[in-house]
Protein backbone atom coordinates (compact mmCIF):
# COMPACT_ATOMS: atom_id res chain seq x y z
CA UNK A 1 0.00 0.00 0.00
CA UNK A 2 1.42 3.30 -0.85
CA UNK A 3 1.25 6.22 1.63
CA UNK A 4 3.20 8.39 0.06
CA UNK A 5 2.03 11.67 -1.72
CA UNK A 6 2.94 11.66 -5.36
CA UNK A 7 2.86 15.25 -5.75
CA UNK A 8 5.37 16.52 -2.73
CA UNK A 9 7.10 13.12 -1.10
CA UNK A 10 5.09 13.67 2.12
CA UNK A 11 4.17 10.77 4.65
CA UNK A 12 1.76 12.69 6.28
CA UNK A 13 -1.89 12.09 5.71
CA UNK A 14 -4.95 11.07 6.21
CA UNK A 15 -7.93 8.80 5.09
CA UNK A 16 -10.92 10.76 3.35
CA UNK A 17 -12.60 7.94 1.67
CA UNK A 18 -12.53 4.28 1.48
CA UNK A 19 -13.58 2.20 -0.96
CA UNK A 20 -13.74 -1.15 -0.93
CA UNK A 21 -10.91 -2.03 1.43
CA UNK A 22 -8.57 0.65 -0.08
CA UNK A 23 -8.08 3.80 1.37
CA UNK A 24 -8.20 7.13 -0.48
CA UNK A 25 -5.77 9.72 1.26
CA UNK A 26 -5.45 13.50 1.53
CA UNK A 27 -2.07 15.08 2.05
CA UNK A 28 -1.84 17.40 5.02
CA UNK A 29 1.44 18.76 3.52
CA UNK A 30 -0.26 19.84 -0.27
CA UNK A 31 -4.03 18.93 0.02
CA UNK A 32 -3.14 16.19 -2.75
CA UNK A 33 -5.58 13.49 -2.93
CA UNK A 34 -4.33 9.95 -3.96
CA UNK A 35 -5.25 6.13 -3.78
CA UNK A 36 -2.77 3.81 -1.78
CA UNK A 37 -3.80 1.41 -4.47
CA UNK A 38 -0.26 0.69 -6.41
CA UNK A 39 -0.74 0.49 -9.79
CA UNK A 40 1.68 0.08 -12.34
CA UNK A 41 3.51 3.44 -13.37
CA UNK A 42 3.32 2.88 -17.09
CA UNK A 43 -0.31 -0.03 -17.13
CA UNK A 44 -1.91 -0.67 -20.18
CA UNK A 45 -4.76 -2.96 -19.63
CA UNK A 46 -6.95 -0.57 -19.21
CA UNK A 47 -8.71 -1.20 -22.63
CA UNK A 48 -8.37 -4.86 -22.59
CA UNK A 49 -8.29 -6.95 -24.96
CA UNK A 50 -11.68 -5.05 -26.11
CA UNK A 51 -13.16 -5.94 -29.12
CA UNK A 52 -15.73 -3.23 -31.75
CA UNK A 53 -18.80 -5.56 -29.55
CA UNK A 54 -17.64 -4.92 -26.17
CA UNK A 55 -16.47 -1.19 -26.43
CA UNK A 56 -18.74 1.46 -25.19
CA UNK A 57 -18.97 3.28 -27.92
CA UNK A 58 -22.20 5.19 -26.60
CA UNK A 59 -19.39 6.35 -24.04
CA UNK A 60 -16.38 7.08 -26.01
CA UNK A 61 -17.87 8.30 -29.21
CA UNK A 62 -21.62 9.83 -29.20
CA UNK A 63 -21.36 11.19 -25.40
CA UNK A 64 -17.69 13.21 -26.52
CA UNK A 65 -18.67 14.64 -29.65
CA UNK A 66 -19.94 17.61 -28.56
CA UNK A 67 -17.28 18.76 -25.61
CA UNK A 68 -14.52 17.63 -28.33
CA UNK A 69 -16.01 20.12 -30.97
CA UNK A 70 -16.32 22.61 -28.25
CA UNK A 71 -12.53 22.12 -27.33
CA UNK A 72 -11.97 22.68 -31.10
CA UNK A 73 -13.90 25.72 -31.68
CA UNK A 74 -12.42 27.46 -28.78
CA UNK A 75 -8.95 26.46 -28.83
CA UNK A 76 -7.63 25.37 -32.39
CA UNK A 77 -8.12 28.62 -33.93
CA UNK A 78 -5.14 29.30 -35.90
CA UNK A 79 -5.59 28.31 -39.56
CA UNK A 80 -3.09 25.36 -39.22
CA UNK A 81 -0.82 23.99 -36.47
CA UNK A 82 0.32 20.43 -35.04
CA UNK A 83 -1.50 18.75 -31.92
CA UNK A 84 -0.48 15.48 -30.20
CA UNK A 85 -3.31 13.67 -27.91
CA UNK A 86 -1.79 11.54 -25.20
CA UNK A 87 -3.60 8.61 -24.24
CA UNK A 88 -5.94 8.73 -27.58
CA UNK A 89 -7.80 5.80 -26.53
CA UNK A 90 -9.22 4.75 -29.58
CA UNK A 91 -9.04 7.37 -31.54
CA UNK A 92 -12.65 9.59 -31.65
CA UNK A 93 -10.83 12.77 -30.44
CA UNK A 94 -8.52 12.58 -33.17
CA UNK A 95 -10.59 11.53 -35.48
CA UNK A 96 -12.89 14.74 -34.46
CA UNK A 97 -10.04 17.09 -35.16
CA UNK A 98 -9.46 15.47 -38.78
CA UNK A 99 -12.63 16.10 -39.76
CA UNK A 100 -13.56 19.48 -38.22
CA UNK A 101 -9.78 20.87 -38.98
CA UNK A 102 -7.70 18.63 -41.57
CA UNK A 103 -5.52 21.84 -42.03
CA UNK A 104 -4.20 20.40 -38.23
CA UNK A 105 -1.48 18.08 -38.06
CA UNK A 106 -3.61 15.28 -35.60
CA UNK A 107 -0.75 12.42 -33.33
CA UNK A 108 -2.13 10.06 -30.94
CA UNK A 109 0.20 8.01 -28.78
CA UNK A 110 -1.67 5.28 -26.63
CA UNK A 111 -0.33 2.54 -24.42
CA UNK A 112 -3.22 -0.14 -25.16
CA UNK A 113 -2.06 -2.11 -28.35
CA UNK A 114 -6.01 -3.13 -28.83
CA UNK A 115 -6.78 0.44 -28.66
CA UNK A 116 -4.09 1.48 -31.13
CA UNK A 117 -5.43 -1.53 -33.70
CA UNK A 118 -8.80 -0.25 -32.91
CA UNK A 119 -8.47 3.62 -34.09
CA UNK A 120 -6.56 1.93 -36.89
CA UNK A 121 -9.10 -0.32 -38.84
CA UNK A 122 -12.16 1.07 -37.68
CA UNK A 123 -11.73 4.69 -37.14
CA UNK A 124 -8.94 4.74 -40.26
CA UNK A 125 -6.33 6.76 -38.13
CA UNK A 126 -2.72 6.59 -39.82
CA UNK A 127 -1.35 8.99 -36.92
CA UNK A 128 -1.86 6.99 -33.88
CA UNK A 129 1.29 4.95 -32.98
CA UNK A 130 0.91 2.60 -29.63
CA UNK A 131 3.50 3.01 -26.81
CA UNK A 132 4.73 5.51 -24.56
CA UNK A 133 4.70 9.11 -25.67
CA UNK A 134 8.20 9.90 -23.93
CA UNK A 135 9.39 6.99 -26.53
CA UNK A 136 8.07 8.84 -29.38
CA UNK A 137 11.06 10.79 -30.69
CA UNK A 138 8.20 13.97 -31.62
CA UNK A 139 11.19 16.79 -31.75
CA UNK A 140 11.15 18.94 -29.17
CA UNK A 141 9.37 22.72 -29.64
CA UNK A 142 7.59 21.19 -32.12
CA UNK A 143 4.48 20.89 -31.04
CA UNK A 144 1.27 23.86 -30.91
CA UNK A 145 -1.37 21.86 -28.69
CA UNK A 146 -1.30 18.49 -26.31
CA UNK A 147 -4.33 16.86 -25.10
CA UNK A 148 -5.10 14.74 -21.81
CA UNK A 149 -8.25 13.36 -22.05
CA UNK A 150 -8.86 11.65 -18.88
CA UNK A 151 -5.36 10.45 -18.27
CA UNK A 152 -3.58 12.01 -15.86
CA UNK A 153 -5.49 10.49 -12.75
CA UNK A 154 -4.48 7.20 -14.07
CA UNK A 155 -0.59 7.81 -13.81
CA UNK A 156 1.05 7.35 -10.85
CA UNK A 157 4.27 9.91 -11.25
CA UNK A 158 3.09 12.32 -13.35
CA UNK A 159 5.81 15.12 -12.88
CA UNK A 160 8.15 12.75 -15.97
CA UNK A 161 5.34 13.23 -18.40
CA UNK A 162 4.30 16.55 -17.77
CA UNK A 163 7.88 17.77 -18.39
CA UNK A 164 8.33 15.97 -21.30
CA UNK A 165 5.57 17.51 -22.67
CA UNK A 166 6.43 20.68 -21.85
CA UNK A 167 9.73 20.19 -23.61
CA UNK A 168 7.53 19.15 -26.80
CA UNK A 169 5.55 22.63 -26.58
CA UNK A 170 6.70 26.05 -28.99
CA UNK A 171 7.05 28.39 -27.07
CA UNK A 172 3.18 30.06 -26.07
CA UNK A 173 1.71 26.28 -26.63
CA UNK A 174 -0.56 24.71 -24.45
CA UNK A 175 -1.35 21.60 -22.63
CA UNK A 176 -4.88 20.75 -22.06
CA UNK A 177 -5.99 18.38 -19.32
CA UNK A 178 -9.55 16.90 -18.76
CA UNK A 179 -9.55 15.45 -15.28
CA UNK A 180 -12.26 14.47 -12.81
CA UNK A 181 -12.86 17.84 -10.05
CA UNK A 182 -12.19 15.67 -6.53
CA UNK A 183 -13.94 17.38 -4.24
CA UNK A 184 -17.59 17.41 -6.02
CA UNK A 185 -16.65 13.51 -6.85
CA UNK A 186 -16.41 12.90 -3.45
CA UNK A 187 -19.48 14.39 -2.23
CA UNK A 188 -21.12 12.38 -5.17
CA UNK A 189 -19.35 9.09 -3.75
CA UNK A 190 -20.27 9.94 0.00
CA UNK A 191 -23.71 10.68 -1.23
CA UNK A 192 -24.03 7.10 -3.00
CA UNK A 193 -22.73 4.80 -0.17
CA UNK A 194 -25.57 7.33 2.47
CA UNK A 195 -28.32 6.02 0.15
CA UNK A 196 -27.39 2.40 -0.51
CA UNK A 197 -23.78 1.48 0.94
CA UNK A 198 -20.97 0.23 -0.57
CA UNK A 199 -21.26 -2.24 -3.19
CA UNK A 200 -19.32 -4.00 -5.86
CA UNK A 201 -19.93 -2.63 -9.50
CA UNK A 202 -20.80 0.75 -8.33
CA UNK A 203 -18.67 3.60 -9.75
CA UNK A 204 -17.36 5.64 -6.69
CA UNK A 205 -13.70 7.22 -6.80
CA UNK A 206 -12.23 4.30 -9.10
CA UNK A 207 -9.27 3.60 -6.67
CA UNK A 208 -7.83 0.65 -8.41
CA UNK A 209 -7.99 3.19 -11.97
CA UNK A 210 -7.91 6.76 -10.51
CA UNK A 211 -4.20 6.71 -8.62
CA UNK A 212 -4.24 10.91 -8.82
CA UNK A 213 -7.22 12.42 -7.63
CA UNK A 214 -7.19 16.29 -8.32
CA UNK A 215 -8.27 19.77 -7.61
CA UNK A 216 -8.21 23.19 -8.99
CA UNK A 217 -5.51 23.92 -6.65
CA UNK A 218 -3.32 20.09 -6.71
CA UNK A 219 -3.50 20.15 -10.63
CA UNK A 220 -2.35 23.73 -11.23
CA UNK A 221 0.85 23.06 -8.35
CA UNK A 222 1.57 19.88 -10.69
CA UNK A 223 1.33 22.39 -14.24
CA UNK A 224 3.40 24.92 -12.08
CA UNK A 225 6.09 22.56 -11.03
CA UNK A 226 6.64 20.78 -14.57
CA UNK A 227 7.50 24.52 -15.83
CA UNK A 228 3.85 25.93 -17.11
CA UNK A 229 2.23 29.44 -16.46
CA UNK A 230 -0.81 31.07 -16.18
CA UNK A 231 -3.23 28.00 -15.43
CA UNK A 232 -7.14 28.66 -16.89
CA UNK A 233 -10.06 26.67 -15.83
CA UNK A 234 -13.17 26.53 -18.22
CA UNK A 235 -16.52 24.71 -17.69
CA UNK A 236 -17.25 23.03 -21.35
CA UNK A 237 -19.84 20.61 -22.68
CA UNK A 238 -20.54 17.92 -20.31
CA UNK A 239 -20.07 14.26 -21.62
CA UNK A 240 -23.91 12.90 -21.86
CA UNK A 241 -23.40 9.79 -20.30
CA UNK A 242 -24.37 8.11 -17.23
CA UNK A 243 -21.16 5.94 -16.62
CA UNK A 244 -21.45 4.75 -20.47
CA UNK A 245 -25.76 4.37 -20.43
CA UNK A 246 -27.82 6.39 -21.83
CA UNK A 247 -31.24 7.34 -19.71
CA UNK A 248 -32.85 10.59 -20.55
CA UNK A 249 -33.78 11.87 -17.00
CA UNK A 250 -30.02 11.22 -15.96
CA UNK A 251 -28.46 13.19 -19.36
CA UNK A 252 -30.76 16.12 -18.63
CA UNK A 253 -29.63 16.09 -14.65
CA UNK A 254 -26.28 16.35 -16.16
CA UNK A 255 -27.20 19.36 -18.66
CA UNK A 256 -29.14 20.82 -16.34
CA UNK A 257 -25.80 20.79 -13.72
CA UNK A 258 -23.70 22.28 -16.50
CA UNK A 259 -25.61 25.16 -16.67
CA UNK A 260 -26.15 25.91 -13.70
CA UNK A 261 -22.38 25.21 -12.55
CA UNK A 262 -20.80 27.82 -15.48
CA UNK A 263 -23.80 30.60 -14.56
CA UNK A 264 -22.09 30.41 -11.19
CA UNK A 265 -18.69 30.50 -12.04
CA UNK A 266 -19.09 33.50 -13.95
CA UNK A 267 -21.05 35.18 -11.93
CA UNK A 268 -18.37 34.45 -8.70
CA UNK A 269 -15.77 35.70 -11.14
CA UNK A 270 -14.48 32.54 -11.91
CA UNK A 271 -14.44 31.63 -7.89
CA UNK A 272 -16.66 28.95 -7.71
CA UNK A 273 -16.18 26.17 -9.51
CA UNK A 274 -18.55 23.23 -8.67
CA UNK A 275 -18.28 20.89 -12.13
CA UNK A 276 -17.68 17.38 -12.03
CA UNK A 277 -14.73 18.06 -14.21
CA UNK A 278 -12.25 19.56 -14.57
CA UNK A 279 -11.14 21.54 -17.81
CA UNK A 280 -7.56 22.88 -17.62
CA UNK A 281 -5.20 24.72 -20.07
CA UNK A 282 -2.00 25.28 -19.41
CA UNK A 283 0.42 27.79 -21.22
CA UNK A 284 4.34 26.94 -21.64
CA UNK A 285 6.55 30.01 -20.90
């Protein structure tokens, strides 16, 4: 079991959640939330051996479409440029960004060799290559945009990756991470196991998957720490799915949360942020 906080070194901490026999801990050095689960710094069975039947394709294509077009529109507005997604799964984002700006330059690096084979024959993605991005040989200030689409809570050590891919950033290019907001997840988790307890198969704070848990404030120390400045937090499109089904009441709870979350946000001057999710762009000096 791992005690140790993975963002400062610290020993000191204490248990905020526990979910099925493994604790979730909170540093009291640098707030960081993480899972004493130990999971494999670089794993890549998280797709499985997966096959076109068994992926959720409700979840990882028709519930992104619109927060990846979002991301697009707001954030890929020069005429041309190069972006590399890390952890492309299989494939949709880049795909997305193909189709809504071929003058872009689309990489996807993924660990999962199913996922890789996946983009390639049924999505018809020449640019994804399997295996770790730090492996890649991409030249360094080369690069306009990176993407981390629900990645980083998954890795263990982050700080490695984070300044590699600063070192693959021009100058003024940003990193974009998509990560899961801690502290509403947590009263969502608490709230689940008050109305019917802990039980297998329920989705709570995903200890074995979800090593990093993060916040406005844990995230931004990491960005700060690997070299990047001036860290922005947006509210975008939600992803309209209820953990990858598809009832109508639950996808208008989850519209109807959006909404109201960014009309706050604004109107606290960008103070409070109550989103599942968290939406994160980072600039490189």
């Amino acid at each position: 079991m791992n005690t140790k906080c993975y963002l400062c070194g610290s020993l000191e901490n204490y248990v905020v959640f526990t979910e099925l026999g493994i604790p979730i801990l909170k540093c009291k050095t640098c707030t960081h939330v993480f899972s004493s689960y130990e999971q494999e710094e670089h794993y890549d069975g998280y797709w499985g051996d997966n096959s076109e039947e068994t992926y959720d394709l409700e979840w990882w294509d028709n519930a992104h479409r619109r927060v990846y077009q979002e991301f697009i529109d707001n954030f890929l507005t020069s005429p041309s440029g190069k972006i590399l997604d890390v952890g492309c799964g299989l494939g949709y984002f880049v795909k997305t960004v193909n189709s809504s700006k071929p003058s872009w330059e689309a990489i996807g690096y993924e660990m999962s060799k199913s996922a890789v084979e996946y983009a390639k024959t049924k999505n018809n993605l020449t640019n994804i290559h399997a295996g770790m991005v730090q492996e890649s040989g991409i030249l360094p200030a080369s690069i306009d945009v990176i993407t981390l689409w629900d990645v980083i809570e998954h890795i263990p050590k982050p700080q490695s990756l984070m300044n590699y891919l600063h070192s693959l950033l021009k100058p003024g290019g940003i990193l974009f991470v998509q990560t899961p907001n801690f502290p509403i997840q947590l009263i969502k988790a608490k709230l689940k196991v008050f109305k019917s307890g802990m039980k297998e198969g329920i989705h709570y704070l995903e200890a074995k998957d979800h090593i990093n848990d993060y916040s406005r404030k844990t995230l931004s120390k990491l960005a700060f720490d690997s070299g990047f400045q001036n860290p922005e937090y947006h509210i975008l499109y939600p992803i309209v799915s209820i953990s990858g089904g598809s009832g109508k009441l639950g996808k208008l709870g989850k519209i109807g949360f959006y909404k109201i979350t960014k009309i706050l946000y604004y109107l606290t001057f960008k103070t409070l942020f109550l989103n599942n999710t968290l939406f994160a762009i980072f600039k490189k000096r």
